[in-house]
Protein backbone atom coordinates (compact mmCIF):
# COMPACT_ATOMS: atom_id res chain seq x y z
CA UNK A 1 0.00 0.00 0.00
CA UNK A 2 1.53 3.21 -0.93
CA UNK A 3 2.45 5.90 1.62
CA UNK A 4 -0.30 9.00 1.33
CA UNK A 5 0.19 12.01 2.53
CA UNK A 6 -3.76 12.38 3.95
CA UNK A 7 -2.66 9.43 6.36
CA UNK A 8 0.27 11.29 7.39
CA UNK A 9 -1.86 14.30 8.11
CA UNK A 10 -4.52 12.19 9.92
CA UNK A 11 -1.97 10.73 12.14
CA UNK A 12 -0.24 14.36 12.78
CA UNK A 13 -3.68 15.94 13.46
CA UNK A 14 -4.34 12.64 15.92
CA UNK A 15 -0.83 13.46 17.49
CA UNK A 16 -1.90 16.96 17.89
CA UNK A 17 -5.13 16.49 19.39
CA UNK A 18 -3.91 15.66 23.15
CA UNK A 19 -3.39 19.71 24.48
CA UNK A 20 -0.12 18.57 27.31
CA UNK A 21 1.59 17.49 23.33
CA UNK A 22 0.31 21.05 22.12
CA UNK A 23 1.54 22.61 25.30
CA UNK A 24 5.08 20.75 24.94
CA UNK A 25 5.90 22.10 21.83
CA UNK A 26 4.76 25.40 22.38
CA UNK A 27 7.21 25.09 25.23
CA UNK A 28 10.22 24.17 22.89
CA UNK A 29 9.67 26.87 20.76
CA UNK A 30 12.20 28.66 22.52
CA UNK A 31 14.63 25.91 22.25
CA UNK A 32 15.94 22.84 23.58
CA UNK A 33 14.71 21.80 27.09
CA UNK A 34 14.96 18.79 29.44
CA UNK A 35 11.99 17.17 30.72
CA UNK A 36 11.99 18.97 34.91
CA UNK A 37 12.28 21.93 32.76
CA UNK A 38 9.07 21.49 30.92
CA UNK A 39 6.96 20.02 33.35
CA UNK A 40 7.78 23.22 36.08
CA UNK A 41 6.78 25.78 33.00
CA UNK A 42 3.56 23.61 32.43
CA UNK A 43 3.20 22.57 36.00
CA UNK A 44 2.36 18.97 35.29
CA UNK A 45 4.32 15.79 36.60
CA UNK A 46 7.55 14.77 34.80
CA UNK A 47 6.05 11.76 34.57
CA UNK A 48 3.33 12.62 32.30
CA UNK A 49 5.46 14.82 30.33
CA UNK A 50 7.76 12.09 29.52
CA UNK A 51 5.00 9.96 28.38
CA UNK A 52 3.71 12.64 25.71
CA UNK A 53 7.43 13.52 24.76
CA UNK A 54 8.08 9.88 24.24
CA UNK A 55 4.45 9.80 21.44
CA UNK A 56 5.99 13.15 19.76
CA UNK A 57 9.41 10.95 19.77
CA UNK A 58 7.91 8.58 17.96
CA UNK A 59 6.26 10.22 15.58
CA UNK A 60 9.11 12.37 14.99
CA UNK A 61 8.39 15.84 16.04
CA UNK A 62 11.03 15.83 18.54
CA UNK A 63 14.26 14.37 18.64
CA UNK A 64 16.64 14.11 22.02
CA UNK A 65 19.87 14.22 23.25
CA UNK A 66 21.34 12.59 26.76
CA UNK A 67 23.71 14.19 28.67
CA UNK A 68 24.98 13.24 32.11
CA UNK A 69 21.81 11.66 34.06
CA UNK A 70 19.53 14.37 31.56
CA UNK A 71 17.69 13.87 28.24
CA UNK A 72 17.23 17.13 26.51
CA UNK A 73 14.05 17.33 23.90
CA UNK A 74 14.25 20.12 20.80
CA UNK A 75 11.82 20.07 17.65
CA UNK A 76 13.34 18.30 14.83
CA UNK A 77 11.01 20.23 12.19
CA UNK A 78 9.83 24.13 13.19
CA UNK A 79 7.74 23.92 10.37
CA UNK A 80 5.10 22.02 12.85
CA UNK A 81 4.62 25.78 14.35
CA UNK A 82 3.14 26.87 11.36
CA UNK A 83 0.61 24.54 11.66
CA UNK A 84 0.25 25.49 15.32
CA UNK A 85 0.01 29.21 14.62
CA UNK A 86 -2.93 28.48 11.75
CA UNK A 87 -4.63 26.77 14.31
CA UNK A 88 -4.19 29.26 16.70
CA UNK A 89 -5.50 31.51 13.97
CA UNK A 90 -8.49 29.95 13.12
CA UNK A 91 -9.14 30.40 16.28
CA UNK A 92 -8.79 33.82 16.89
CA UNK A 93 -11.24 34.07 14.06
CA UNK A 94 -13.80 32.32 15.74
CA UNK A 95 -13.66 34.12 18.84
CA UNK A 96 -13.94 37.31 16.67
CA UNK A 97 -17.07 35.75 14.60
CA UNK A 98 -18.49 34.52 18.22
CA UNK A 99 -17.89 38.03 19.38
CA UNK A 100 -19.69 39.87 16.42
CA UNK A 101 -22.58 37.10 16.78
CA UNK A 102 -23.04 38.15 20.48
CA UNK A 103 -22.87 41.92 19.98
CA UNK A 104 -26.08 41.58 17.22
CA UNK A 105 -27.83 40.04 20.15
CA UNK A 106 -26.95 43.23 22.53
């Protein structure tokens, strides 16, 4: 069966869907970080940050490094924050078409 890139794009989307992943790579944006460092900015347990870094491993949106007792996570493609800065458009533009739909009812 041939590879196709809607599959690809169904899987990424899938990927994307879990908000801690979203929140992980948002967090990455500003470079490479280890996993205590990411779960203190997002306030969630190492544990659970490892286990969403390790489904972004394997789909390759991140890539890490070891170094001493550390592993250190950085985005292997940037391009994946164009895709979430559309989103994060699109959504802008519904608030504003939620917003305009409210003030007709005022």
């Amino acid at each position: 069966m041939p590879f196709k890139p809607s599959h690809f794009k169904a899987d990424l989307f899938k990927v994307l869907s879990n908000p801690v992943r979203i929140q992980i790579l948002d967090t990455l944006r500003v470079g490479e970080r280890s996993v205590n460092e990411i779960a203190e900015w997002l306030e969630i347990e190492p544990s659970s940050i490892s286990q969403q870094l390790a489904v972004l491993r394997s789909r390759n949106l991140v890539v890490s490094r070891k170094q001493s007792n550390f592993v250190f996570y950085s985005i292997r493609d940037p391009a994946i924050f164009k895709i979430l800065d559309a989103a994060l458009e699109v959504f802008n533009n519904h608030l504003v078409d939620v917003r305009d739909a409210l003030e007709k009812l005022e």
